[in-house]
N, C-alpha and C. Protein backbone atom coordinates (compact mmCIF):
# COMPACT_ATOMS: atom_id res chain seq x y z
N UNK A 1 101.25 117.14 60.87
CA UNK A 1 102.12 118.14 61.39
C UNK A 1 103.43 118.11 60.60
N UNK A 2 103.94 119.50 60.58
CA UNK A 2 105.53 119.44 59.74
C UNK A 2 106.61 120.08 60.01
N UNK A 3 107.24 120.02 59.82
CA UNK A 3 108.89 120.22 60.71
C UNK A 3 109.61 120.59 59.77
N UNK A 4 110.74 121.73 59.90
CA UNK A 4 111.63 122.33 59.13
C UNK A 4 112.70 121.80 59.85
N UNK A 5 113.65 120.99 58.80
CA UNK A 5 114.99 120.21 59.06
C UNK A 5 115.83 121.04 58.39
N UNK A 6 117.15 120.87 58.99
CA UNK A 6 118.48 121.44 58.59
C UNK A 6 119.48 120.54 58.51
N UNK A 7 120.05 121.08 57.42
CA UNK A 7 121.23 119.68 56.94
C UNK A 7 122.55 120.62 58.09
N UNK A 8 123.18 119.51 59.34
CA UNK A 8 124.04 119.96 59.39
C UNK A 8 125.18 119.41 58.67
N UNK A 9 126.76 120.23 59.61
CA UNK A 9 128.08 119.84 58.85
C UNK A 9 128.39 118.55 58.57
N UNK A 10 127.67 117.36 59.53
CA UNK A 10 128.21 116.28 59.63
C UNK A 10 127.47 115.41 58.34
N UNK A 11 126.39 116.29 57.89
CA UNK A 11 126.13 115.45 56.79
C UNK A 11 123.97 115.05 57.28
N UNK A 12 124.00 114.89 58.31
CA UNK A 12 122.82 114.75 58.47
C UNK A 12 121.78 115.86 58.91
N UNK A 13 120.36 115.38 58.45
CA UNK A 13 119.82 116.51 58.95
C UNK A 13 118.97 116.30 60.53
N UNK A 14 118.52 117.43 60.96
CA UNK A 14 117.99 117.78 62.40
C UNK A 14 116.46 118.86 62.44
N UNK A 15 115.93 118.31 62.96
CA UNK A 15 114.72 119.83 63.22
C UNK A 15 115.08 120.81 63.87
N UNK A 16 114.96 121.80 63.65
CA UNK A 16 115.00 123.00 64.47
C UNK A 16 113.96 123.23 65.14
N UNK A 17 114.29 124.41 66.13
CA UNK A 17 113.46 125.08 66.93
C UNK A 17 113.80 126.41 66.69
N UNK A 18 112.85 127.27 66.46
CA UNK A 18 112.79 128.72 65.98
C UNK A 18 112.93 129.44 66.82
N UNK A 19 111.95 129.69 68.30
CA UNK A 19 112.05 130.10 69.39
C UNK A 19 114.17 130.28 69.70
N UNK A 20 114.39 129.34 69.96
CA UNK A 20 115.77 128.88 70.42
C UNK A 20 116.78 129.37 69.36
N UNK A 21 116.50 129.39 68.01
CA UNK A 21 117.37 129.37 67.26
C UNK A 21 118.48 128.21 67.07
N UNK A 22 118.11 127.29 67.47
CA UNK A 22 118.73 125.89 67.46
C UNK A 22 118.49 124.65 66.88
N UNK A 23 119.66 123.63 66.41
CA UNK A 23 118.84 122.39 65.87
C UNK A 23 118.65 121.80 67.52
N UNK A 24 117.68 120.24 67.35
CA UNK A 24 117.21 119.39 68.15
C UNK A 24 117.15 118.31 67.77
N UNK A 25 117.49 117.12 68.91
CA UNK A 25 117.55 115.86 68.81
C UNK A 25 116.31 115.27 69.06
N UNK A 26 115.20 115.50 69.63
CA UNK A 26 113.93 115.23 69.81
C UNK A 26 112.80 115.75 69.16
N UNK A 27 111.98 115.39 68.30
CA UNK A 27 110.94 116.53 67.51
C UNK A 27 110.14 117.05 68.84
N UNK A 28 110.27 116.88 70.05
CA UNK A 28 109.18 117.18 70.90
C UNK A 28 109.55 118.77 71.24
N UNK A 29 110.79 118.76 70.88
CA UNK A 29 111.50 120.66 70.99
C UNK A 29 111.02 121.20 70.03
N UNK A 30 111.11 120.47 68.78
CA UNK A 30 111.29 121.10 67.65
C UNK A 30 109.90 121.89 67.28
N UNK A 31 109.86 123.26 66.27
CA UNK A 31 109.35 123.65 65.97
C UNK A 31 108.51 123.11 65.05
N UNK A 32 106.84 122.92 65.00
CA UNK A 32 105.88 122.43 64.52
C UNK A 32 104.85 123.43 63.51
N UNK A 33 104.53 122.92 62.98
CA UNK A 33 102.96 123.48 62.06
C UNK A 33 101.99 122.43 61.70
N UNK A 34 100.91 122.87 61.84
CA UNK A 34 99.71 121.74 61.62
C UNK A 34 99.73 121.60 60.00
N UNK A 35 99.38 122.60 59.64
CA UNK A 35 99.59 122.37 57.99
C UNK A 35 100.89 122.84 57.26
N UNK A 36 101.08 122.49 56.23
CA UNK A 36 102.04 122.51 55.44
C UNK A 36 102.63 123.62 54.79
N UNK A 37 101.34 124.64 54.66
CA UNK A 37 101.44 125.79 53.93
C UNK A 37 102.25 126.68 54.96
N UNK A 38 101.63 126.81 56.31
CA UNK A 38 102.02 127.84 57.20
C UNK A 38 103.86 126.66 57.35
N UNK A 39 103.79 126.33 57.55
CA UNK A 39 105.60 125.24 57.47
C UNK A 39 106.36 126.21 56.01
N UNK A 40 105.89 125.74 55.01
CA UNK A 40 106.39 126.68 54.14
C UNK A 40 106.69 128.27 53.68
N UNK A 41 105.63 128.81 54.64
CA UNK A 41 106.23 130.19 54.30
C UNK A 41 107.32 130.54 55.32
N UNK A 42 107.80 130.08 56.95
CA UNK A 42 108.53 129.85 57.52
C UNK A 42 109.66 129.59 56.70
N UNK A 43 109.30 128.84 55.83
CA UNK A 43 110.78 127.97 55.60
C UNK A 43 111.05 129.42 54.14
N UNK A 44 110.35 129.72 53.67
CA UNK A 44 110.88 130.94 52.88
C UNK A 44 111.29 131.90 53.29
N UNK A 45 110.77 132.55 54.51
CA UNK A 45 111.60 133.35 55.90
C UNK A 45 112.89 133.42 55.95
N UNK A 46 112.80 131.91 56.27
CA UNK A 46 114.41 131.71 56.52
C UNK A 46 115.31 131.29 55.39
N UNK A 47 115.01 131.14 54.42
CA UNK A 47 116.15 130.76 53.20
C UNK A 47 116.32 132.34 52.66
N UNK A 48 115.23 133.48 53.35
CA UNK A 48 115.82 134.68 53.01
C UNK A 48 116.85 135.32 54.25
N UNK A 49 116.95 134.28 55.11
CA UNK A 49 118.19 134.86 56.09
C UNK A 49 119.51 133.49 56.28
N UNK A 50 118.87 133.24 55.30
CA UNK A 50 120.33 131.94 54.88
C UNK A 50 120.20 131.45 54.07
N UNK A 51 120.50 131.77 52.99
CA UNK A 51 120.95 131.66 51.57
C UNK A 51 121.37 130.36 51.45
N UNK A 52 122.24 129.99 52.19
CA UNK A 52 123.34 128.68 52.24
C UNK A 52 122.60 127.95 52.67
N UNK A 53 121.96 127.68 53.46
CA UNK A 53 121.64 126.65 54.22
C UNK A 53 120.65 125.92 53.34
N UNK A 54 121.12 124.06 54.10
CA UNK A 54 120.09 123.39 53.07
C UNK A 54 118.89 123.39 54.13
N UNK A 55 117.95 123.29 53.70
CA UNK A 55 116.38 123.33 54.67
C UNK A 55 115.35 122.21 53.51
N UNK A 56 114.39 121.57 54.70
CA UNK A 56 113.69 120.73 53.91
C UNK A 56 112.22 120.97 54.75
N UNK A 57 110.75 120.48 54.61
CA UNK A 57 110.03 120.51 55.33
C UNK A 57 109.32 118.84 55.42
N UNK A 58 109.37 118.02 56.65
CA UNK A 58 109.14 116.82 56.64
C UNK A 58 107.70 116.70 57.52
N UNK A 59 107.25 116.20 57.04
CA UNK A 59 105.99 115.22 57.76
C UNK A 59 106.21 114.22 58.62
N UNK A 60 105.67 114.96 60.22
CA UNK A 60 106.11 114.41 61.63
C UNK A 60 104.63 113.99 62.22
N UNK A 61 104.61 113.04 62.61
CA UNK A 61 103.82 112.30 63.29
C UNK A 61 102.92 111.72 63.27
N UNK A 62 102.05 111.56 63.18
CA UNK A 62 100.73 110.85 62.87
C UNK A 62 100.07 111.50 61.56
């Protein structure tokens, strides 16, 4: 499973949740994908509605 993280201001990063539009302190909020590919086109989604933002896609759980 894989998770789209966001670098916040403080320097560290967080998973988001898409639904919410929010970061999260628990991956159990956070927004998931089984494979990697469908994680990645998400994450191209959104670097076309935030330019700025740093975004990464990490490998969560088992």
């Amino acid at each position: 499973m894989y998770a789209i993280y966001l670098k916040c201001p403080s320097g560290r990063f967080h998973p988001i949740s898409l639904p919410d539009g929010v970061t999260v302190n628990r991956l159990l909020f956070a927004s998931v994908w089984a494979e990697r590919q469908q994680a990645q086109k998400a994450l191209q989604t959104l670097k076309k509605w935030n330019p700025d933002a740093i975004m990464q896609i990490r490998k969560v759980g088992v």
